[in-house]
C-alpha atoms as a PDB file:
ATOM      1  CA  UNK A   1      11.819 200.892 121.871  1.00  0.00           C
ATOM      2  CA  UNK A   2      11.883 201.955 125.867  1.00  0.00           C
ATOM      3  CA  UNK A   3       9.408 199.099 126.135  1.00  0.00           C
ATOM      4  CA  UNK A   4      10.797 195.968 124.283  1.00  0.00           C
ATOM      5  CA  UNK A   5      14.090 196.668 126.235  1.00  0.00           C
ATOM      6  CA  UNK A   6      11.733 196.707 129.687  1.00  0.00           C
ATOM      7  CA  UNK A   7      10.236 193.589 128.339  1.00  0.00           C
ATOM      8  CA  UNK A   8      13.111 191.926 127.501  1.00  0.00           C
ATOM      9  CA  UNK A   9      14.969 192.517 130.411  1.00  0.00           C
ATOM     10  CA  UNK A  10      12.097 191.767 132.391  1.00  0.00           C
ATOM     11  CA  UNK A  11      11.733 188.329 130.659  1.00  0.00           C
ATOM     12  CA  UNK A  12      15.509 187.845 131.077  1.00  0.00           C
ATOM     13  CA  UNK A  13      15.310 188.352 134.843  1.00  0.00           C
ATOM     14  CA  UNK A  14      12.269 185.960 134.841  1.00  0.00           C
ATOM     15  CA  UNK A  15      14.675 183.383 132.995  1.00  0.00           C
ATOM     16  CA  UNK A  16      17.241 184.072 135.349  1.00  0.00           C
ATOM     17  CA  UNK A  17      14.868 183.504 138.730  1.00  0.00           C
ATOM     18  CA  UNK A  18      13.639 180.556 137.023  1.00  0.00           C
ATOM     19  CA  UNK A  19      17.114 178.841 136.473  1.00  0.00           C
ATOM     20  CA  UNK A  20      18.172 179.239 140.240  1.00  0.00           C
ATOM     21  CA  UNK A  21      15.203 177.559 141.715  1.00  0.00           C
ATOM     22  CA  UNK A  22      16.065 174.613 139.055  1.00  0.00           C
ATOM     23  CA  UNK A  23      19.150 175.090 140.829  1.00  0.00           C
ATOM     24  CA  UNK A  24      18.232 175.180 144.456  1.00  0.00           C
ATOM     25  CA  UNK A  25      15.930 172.651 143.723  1.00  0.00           C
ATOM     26  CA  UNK A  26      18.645 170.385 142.408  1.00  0.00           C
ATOM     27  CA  UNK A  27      21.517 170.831 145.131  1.00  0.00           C
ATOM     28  CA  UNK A  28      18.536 170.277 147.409  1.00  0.00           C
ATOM     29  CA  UNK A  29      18.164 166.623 145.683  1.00  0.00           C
ATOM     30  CA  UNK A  30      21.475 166.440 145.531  1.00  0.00           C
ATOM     31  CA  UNK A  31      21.909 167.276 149.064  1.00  0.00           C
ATOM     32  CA  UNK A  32      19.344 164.311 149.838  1.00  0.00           C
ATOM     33  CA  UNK A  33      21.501 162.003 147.987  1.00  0.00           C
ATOM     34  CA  UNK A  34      24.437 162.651 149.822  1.00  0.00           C
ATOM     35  CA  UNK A  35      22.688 161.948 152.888  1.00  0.00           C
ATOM     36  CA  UNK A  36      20.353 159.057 151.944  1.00  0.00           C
ATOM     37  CA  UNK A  37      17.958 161.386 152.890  1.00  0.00           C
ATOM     38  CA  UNK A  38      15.196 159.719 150.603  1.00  0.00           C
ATOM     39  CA  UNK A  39      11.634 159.041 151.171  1.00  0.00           C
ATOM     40  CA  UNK A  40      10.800 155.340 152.230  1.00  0.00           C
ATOM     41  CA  UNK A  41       8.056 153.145 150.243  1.00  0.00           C
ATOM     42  CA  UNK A  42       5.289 154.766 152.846  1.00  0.00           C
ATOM     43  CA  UNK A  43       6.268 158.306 152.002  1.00  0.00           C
ATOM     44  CA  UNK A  44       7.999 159.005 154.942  1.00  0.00           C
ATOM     45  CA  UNK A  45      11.497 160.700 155.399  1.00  0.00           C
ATOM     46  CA  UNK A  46      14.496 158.258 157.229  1.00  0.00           C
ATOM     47  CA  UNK A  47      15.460 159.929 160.043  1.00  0.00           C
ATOM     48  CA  UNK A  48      19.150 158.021 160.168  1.00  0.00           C
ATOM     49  CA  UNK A  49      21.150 158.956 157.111  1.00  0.00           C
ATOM     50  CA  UNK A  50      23.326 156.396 156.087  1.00  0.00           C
ATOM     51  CA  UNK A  51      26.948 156.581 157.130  1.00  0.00           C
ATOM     52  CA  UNK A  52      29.085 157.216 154.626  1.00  0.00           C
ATOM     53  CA  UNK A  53      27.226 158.065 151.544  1.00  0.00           C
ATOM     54  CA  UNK A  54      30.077 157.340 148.696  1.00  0.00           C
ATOM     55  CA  UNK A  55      30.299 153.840 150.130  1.00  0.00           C
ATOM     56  CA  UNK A  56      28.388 150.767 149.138  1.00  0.00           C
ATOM     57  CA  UNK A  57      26.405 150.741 152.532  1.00  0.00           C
ATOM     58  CA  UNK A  58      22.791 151.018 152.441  1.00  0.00           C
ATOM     59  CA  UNK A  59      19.990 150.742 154.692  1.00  0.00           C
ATOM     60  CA  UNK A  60      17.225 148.946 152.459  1.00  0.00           C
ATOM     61  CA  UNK A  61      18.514 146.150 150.526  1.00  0.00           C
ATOM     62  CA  UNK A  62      15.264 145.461 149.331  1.00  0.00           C
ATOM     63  CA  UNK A  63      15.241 148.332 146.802  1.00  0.00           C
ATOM     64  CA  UNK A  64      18.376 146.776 145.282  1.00  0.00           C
ATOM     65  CA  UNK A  65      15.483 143.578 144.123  1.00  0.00           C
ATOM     66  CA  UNK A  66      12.102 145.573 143.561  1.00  0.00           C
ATOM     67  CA  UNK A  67      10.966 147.923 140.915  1.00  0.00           C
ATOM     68  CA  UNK A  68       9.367 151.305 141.792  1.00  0.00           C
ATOM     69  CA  UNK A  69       5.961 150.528 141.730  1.00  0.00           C
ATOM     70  CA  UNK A  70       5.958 146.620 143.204  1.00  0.00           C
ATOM     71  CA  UNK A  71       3.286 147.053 145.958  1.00  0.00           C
ATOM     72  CA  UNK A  72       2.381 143.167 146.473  1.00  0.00           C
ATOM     73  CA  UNK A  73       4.466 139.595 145.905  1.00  0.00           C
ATOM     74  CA  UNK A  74       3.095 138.842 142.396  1.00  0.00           C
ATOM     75  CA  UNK A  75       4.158 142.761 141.696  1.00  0.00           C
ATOM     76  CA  UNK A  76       7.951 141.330 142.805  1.00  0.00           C
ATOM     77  CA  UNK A  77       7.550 137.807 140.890  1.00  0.00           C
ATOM     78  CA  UNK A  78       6.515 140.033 137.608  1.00  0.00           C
ATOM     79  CA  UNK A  79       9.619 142.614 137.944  1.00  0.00           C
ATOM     80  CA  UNK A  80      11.705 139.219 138.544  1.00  0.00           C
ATOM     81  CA  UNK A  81      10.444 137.877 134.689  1.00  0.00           C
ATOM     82  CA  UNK A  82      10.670 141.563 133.680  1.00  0.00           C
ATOM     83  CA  UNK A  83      14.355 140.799 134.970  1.00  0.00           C
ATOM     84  CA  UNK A  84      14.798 137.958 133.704  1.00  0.00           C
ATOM     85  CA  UNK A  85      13.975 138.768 129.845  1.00  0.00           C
ATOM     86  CA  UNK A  86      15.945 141.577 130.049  1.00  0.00           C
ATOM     87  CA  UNK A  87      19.641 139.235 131.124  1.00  0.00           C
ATOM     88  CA  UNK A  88      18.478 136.553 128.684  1.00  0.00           C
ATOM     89  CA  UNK A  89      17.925 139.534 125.782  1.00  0.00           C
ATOM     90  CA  UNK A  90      21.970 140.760 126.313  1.00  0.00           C
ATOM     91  CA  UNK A  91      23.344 137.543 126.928  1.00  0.00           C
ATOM     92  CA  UNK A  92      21.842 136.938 123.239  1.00  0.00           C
ATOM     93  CA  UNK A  93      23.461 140.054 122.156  1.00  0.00           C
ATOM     94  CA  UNK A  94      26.560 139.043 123.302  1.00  0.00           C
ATOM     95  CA  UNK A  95      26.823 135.241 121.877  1.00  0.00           C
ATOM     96  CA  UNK A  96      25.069 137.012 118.763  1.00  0.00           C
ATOM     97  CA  UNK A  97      27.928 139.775 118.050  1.00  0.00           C
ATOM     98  CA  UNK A  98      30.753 137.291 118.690  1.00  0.00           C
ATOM     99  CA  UNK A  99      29.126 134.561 116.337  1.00  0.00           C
ATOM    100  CA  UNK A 100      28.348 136.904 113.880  1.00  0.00           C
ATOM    101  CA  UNK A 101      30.239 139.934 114.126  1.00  0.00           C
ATOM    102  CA  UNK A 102      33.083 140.487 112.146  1.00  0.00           C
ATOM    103  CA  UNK A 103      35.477 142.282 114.828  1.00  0.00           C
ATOM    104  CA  UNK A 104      36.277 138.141 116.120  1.00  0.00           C
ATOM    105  CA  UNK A 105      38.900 138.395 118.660  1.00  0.00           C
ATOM    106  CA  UNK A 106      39.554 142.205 118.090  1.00  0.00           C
ATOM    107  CA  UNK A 107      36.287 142.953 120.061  1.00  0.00           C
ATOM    108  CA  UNK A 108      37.795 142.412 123.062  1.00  0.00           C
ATOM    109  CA  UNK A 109      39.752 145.453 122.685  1.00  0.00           C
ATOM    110  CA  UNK A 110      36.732 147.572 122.069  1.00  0.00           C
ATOM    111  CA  UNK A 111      35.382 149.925 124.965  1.00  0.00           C
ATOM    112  CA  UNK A 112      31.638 148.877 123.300  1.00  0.00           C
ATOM    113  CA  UNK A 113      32.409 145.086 124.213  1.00  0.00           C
ATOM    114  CA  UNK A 114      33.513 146.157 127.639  1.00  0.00           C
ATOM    115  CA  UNK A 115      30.715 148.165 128.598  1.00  0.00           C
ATOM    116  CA  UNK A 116      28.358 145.756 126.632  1.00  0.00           C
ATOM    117  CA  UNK A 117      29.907 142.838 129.009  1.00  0.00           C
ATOM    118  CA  UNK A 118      29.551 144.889 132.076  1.00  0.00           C
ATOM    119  CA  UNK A 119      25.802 145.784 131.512  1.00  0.00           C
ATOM    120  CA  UNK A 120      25.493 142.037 130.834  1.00  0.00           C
ATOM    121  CA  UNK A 121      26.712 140.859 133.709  1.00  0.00           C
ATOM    122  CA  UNK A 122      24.786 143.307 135.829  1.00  0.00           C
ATOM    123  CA  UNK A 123      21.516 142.314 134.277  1.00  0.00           C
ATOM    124  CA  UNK A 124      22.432 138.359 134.705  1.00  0.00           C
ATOM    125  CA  UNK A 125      23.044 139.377 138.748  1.00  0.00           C
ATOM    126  CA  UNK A 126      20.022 141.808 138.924  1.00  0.00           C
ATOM    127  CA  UNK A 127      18.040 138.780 138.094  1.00  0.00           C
ATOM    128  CA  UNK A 128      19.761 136.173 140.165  1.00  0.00           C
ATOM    129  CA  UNK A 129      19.103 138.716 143.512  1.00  0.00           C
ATOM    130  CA  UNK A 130      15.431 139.113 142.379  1.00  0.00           C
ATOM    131  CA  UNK A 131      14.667 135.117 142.363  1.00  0.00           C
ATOM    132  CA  UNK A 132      17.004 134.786 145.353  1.00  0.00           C
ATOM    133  CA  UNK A 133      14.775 138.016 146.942  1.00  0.00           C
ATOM    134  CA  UNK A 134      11.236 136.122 146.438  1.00  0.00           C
ATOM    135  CA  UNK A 135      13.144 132.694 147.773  1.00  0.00           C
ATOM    136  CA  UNK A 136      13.970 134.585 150.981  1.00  0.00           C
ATOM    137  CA  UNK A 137      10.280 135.898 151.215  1.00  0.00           C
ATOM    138  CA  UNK A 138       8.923 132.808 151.089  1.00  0.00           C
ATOM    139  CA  UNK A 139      10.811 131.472 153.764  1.00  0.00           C
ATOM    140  CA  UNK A 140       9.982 134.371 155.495  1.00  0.00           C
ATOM    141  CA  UNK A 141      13.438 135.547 155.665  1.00  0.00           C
ATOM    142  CA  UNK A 142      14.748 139.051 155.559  1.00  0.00           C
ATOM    143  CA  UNK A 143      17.207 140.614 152.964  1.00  0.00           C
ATOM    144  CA  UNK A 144      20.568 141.524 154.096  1.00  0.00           C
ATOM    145  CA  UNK A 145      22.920 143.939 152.162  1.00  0.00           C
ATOM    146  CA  UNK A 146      25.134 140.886 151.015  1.00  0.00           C
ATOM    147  CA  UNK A 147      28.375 141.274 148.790  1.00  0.00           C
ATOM    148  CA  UNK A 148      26.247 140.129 145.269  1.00  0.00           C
ATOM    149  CA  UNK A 149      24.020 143.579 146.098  1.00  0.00           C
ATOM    150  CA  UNK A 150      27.274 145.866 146.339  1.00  0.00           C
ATOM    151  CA  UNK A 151      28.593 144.086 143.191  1.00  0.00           C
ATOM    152  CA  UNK A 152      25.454 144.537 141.416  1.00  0.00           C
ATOM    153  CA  UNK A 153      25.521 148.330 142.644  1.00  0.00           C
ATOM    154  CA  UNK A 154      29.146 148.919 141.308  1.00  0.00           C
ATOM    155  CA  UNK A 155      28.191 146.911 138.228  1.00  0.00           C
ATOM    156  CA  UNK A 156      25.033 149.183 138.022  1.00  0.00           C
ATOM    157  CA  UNK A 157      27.189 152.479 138.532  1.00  0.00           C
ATOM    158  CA  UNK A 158      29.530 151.474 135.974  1.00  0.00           C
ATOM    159  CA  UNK A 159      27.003 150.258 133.614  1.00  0.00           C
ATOM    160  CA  UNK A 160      24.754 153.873 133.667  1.00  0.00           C
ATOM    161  CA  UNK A 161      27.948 156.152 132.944  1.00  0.00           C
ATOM    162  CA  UNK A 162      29.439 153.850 130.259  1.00  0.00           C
ATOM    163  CA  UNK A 163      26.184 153.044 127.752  1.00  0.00           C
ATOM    164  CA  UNK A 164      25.409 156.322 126.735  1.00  0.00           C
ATOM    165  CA  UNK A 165      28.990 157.430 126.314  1.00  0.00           C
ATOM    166  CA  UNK A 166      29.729 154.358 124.295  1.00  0.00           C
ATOM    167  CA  UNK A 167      26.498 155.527 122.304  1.00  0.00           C
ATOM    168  CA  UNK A 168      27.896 158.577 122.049  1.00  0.00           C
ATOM    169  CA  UNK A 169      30.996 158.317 120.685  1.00  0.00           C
ATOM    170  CA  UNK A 170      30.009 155.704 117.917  1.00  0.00           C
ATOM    171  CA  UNK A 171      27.601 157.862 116.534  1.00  0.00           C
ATOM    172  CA  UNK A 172      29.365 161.246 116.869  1.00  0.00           C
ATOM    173  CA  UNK A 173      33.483 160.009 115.858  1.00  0.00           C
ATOM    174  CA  UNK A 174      33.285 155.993 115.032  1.00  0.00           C
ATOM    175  CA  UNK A 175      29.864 155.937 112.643  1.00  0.00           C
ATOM    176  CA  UNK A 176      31.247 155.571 108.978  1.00  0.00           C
ATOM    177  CA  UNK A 177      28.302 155.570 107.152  1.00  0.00           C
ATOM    178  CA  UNK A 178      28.051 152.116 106.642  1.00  0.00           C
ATOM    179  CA  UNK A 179      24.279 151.420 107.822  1.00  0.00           C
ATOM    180  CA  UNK A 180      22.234 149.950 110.448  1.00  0.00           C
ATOM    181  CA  UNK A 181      22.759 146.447 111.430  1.00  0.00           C
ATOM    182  CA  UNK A 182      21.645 144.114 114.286  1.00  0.00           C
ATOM    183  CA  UNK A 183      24.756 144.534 116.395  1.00  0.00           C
ATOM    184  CA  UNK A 184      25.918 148.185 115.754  1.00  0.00           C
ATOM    185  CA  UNK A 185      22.338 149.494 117.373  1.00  0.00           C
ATOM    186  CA  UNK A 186      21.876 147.131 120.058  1.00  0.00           C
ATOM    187  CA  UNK A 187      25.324 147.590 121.149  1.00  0.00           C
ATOM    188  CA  UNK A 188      25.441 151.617 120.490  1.00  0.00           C
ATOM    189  CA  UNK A 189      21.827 152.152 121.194  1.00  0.00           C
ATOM    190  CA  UNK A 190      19.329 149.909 122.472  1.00  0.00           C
ATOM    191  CA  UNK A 191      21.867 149.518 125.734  1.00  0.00           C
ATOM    192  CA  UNK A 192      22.026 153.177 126.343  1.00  0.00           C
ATOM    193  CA  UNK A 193      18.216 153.241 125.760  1.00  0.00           C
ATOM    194  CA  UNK A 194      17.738 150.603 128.070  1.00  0.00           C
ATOM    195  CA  UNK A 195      19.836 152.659 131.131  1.00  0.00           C
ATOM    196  CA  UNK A 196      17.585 155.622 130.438  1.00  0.00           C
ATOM    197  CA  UNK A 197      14.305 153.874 130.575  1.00  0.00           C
ATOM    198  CA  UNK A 198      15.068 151.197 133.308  1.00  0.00           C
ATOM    199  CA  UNK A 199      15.728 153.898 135.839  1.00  0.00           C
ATOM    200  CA  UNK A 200      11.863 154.309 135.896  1.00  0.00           C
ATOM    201  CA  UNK A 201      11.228 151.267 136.386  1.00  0.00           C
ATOM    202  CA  UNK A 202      13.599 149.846 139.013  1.00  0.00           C
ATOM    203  CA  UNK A 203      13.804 150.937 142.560  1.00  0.00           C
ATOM    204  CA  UNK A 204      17.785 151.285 142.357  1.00  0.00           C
ATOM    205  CA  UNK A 205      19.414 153.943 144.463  1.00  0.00           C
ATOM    206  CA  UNK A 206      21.952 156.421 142.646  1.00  0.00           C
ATOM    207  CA  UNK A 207      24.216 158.587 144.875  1.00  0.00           C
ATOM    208  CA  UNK A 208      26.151 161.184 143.105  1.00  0.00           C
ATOM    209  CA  UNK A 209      29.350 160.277 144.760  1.00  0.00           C
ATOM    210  CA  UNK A 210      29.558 156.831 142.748  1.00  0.00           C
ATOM    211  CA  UNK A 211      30.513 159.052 139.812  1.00  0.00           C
ATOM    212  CA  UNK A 212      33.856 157.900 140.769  1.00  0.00           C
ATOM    213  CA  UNK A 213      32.234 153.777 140.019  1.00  0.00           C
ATOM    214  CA  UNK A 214      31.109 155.474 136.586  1.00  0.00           C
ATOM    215  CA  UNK A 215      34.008 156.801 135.873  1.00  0.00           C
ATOM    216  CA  UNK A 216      36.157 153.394 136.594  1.00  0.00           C
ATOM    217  CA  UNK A 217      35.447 151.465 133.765  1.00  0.00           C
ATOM    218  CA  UNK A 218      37.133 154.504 131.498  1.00  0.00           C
ATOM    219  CA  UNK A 219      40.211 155.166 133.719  1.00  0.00           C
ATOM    220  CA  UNK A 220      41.019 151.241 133.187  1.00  0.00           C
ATOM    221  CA  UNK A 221      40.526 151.465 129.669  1.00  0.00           C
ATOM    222  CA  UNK A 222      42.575 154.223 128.838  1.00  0.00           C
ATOM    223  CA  UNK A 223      45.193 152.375 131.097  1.00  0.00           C
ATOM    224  CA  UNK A 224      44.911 149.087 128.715  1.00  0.00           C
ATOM    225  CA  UNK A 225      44.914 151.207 125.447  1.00  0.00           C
ATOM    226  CA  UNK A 226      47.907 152.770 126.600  1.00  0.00           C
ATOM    227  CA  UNK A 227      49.487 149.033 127.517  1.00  0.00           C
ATOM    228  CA  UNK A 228      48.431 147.935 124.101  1.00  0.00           C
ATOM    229  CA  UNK A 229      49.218 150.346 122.330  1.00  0.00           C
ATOM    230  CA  UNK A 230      53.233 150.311 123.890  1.00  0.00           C
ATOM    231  CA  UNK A 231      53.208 146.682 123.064  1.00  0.00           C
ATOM    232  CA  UNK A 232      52.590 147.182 119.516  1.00  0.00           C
ATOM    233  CA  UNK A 233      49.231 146.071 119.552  1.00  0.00           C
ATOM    234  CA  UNK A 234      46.631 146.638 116.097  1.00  0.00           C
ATOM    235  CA  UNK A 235      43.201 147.448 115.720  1.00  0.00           C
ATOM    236  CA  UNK A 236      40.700 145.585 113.246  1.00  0.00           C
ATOM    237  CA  UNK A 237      42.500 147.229 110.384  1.00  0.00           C
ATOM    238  CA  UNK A 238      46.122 146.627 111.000  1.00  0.00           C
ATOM    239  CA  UNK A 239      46.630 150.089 112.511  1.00  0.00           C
ATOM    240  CA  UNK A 240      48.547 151.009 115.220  1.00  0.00           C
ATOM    241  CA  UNK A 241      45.766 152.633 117.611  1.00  0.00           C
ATOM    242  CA  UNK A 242      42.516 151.234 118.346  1.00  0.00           C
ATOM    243  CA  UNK A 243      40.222 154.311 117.935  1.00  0.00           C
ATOM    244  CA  UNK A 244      41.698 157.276 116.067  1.00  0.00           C
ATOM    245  CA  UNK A 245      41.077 159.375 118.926  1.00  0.00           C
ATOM    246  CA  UNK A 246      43.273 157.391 120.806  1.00  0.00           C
ATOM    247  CA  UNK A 247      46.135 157.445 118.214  1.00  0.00           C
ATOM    248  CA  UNK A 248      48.971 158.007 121.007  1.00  0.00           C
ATOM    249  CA  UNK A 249      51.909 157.418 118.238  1.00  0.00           C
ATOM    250  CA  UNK A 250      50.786 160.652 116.415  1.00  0.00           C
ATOM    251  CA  UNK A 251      48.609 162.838 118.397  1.00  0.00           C
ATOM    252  CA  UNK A 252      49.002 161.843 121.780  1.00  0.00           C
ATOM    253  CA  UNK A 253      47.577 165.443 123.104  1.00  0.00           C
ATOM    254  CA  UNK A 254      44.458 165.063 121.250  1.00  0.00           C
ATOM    255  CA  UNK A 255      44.214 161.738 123.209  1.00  0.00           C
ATOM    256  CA  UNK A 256      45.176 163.343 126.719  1.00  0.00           C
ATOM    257  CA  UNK A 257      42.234 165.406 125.892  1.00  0.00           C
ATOM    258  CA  UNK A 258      39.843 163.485 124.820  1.00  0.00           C
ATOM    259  CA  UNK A 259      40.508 161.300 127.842  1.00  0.00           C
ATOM    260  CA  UNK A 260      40.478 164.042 130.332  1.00  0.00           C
ATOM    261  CA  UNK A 261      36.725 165.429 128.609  1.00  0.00           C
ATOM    262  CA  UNK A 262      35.226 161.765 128.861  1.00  0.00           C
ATOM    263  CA  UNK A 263      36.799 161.330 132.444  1.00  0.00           C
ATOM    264  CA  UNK A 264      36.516 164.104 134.218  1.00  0.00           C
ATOM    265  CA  UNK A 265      33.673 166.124 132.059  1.00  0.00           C
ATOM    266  CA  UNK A 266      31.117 163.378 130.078  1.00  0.00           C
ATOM    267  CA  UNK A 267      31.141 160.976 132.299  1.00  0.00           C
ATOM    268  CA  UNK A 268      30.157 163.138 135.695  1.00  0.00           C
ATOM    269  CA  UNK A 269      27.493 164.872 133.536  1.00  0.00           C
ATOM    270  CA  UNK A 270      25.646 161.526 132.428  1.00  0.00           C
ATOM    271  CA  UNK A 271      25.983 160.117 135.621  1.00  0.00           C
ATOM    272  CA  UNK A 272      23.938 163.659 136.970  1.00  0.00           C
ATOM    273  CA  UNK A 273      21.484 163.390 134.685  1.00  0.00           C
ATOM    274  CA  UNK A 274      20.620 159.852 135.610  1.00  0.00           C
ATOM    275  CA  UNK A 275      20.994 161.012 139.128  1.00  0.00           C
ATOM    276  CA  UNK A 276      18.036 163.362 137.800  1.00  0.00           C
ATOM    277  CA  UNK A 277      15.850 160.923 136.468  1.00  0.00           C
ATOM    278  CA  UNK A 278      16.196 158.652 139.709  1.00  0.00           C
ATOM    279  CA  UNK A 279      14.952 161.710 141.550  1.00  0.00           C
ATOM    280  CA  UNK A 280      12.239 161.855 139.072  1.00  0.00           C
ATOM    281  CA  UNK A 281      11.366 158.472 139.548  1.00  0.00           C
ATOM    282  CA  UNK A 282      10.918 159.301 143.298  1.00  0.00           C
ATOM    283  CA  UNK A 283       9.297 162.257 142.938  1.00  0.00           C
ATOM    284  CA  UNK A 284       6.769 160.387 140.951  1.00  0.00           C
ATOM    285  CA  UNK A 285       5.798 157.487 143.053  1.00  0.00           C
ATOM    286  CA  UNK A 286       5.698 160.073 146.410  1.00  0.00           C
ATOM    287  CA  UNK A 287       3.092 162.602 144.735  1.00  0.00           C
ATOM    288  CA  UNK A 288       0.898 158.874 143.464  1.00  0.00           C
ATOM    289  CA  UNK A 289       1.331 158.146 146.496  1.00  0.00           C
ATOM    290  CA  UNK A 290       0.248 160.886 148.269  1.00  0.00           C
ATOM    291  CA  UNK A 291      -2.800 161.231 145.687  1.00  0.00           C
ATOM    292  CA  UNK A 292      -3.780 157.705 146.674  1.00  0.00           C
ATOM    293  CA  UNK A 293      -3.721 158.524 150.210  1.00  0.00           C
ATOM    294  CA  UNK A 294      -5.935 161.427 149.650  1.00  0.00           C
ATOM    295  CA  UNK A 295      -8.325 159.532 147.750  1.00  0.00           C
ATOM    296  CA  UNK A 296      -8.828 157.082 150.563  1.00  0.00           C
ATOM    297  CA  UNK A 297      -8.839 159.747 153.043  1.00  0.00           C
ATOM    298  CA  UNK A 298     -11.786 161.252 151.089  1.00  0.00           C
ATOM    299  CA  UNK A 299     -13.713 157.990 150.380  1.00  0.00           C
ATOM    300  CA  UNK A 300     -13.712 156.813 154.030  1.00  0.00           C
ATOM    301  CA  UNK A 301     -14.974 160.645 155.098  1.00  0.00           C
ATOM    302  CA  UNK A 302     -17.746 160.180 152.533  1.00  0.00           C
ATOM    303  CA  UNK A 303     -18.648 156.888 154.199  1.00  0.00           C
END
């Protein structure tokens, strides 16, 4: 008995080292962030850290128009199609779900419409930069940190900490059972899907002080729900809320809480975890990188 309690406390301390060096190792990243303190496409560290880090200021505008792993111009004219299918695919989503869809005007009251036009939009800008990007080049003309590359940022922001919790809450509270159709997974599913994956393949910063950007697209919902609501507005089925969750007639401190979780709580912890993954992403390309680098090392030694 003496020894499965040494064991087990011994594995519990093991557990316990383990989970602060995930921690260290995280508020070092996130330290990084804060600072712009990331490596540069050469493996390098900047030396000048960006003043100030919550703003839309940034020192390489080209990583707002490149993906990850672009090392040559056809690599950039590729990501720029890659772009390009990707706007086209949710502007068809869009049209689709308001041709077809049964919600008609009513959708535009929906949080999934409003994150679903926000993504949109950043994905139709995303790919006008690229093209514009690859114009530039050949002109032989340098990329400045322009207005449309802040907007596609905020967009961006927005766009990451709104998908998933519109995924989210379908699935978990507004799913009745009904089945699968066209619109209800593209517009609860492939779009958070999309977020997820596409931060491995674009070279997009994240700072973890634009939680407040992922953050805004909720604070000016609840704000309209509220308005619409006071005005005696209906949802789809003639009731007076839109989601029952945000039934402020009847339960308006289940509301205030489920407001103040998705805020304050959901939203900062899915704009982290992408925050992760871009770090990932990073960590990635340095260590090919640096593997590469070896590899020539070795094969011009051998020579």
């Amino acid at each position: 008995m003496f020894k499965i309690t040494a064991k087990f406390v011994q594995a519990t301390h093991g557990g316990v080292r383990t989970l602060q060096r995930g921690m260290q190792t995280y508020t070092r990243y996130a330290y990084y962030s804060l600072n712009d303190r990331k490596g540069t496409q050469d493996g390098s560290m900047s030396k000048k850290p960006y003043q100030p880090r919550y703003s839309l200021e940034y020192d390489r505008p080209e990583d707002f128009v490149k993906s990850q792993w672009c090392k040559n111009q056809n690599d950039s004219v590729n990501y720029a199609i890659y772009r390009t299918l990707v706007a086209l695919y949710f502007l068809f989503v869009v049209m689709y779900s308001a041709i077809v869809g049964t919600l008609k005007m009513k959708m535009f009251i929906m949080l999934t419409y409003w994150s679903l036009y926000t993504l949109t939009a950043c994905q139709v800008l995303r790919a006008y930069n690229v093209w514009h990007y690859i114009s530039l080049k050949r002109q032989k003309k340098d990329l400045q940190m322009i207005k449309r590359l802040k907007w596609q940022w905020t967009l961006y922001n927005i766009s990451v900490g709104s998908a998933p919790i519109v995924a989210i809450l379908y699935w978990v509270i507004a799913y009745d059972g009904t089945g699968y159709n066209f619109i209800n997974v593209n517009t609860h599913g492939v779009n958070a899907a999309f977020i997820l994956l596409d931060t491995f393949i674009t070279r997009m910063p994240v700072r973890l002080l634009h939680v407040y950007q992922s953050s805004l697209l909720g604070f000016t919902y609840v704000i309209f729900t509220i308005i619409y609501w006071s005005f005696g507005g209906l949802n789809q089925f003639g009731q007076p809320y839109i989601y029952t969750v945000l039934n402020y007639g009847q339960s308006p401190k289940k509301a205030f809480i489920y407001v103040m979780a998705i805020c304050f709580i959901v939203c900062p912890l899915i704009h982290s975890f992408v925050f992760f993954l871009y770090r990932f992403r990073v960590f990635i390309h340095r260590y090919l990188t640096t593997m590469d680098k070896r590899e020539a090392l070795v094969h011009n030694r051998d020579k």
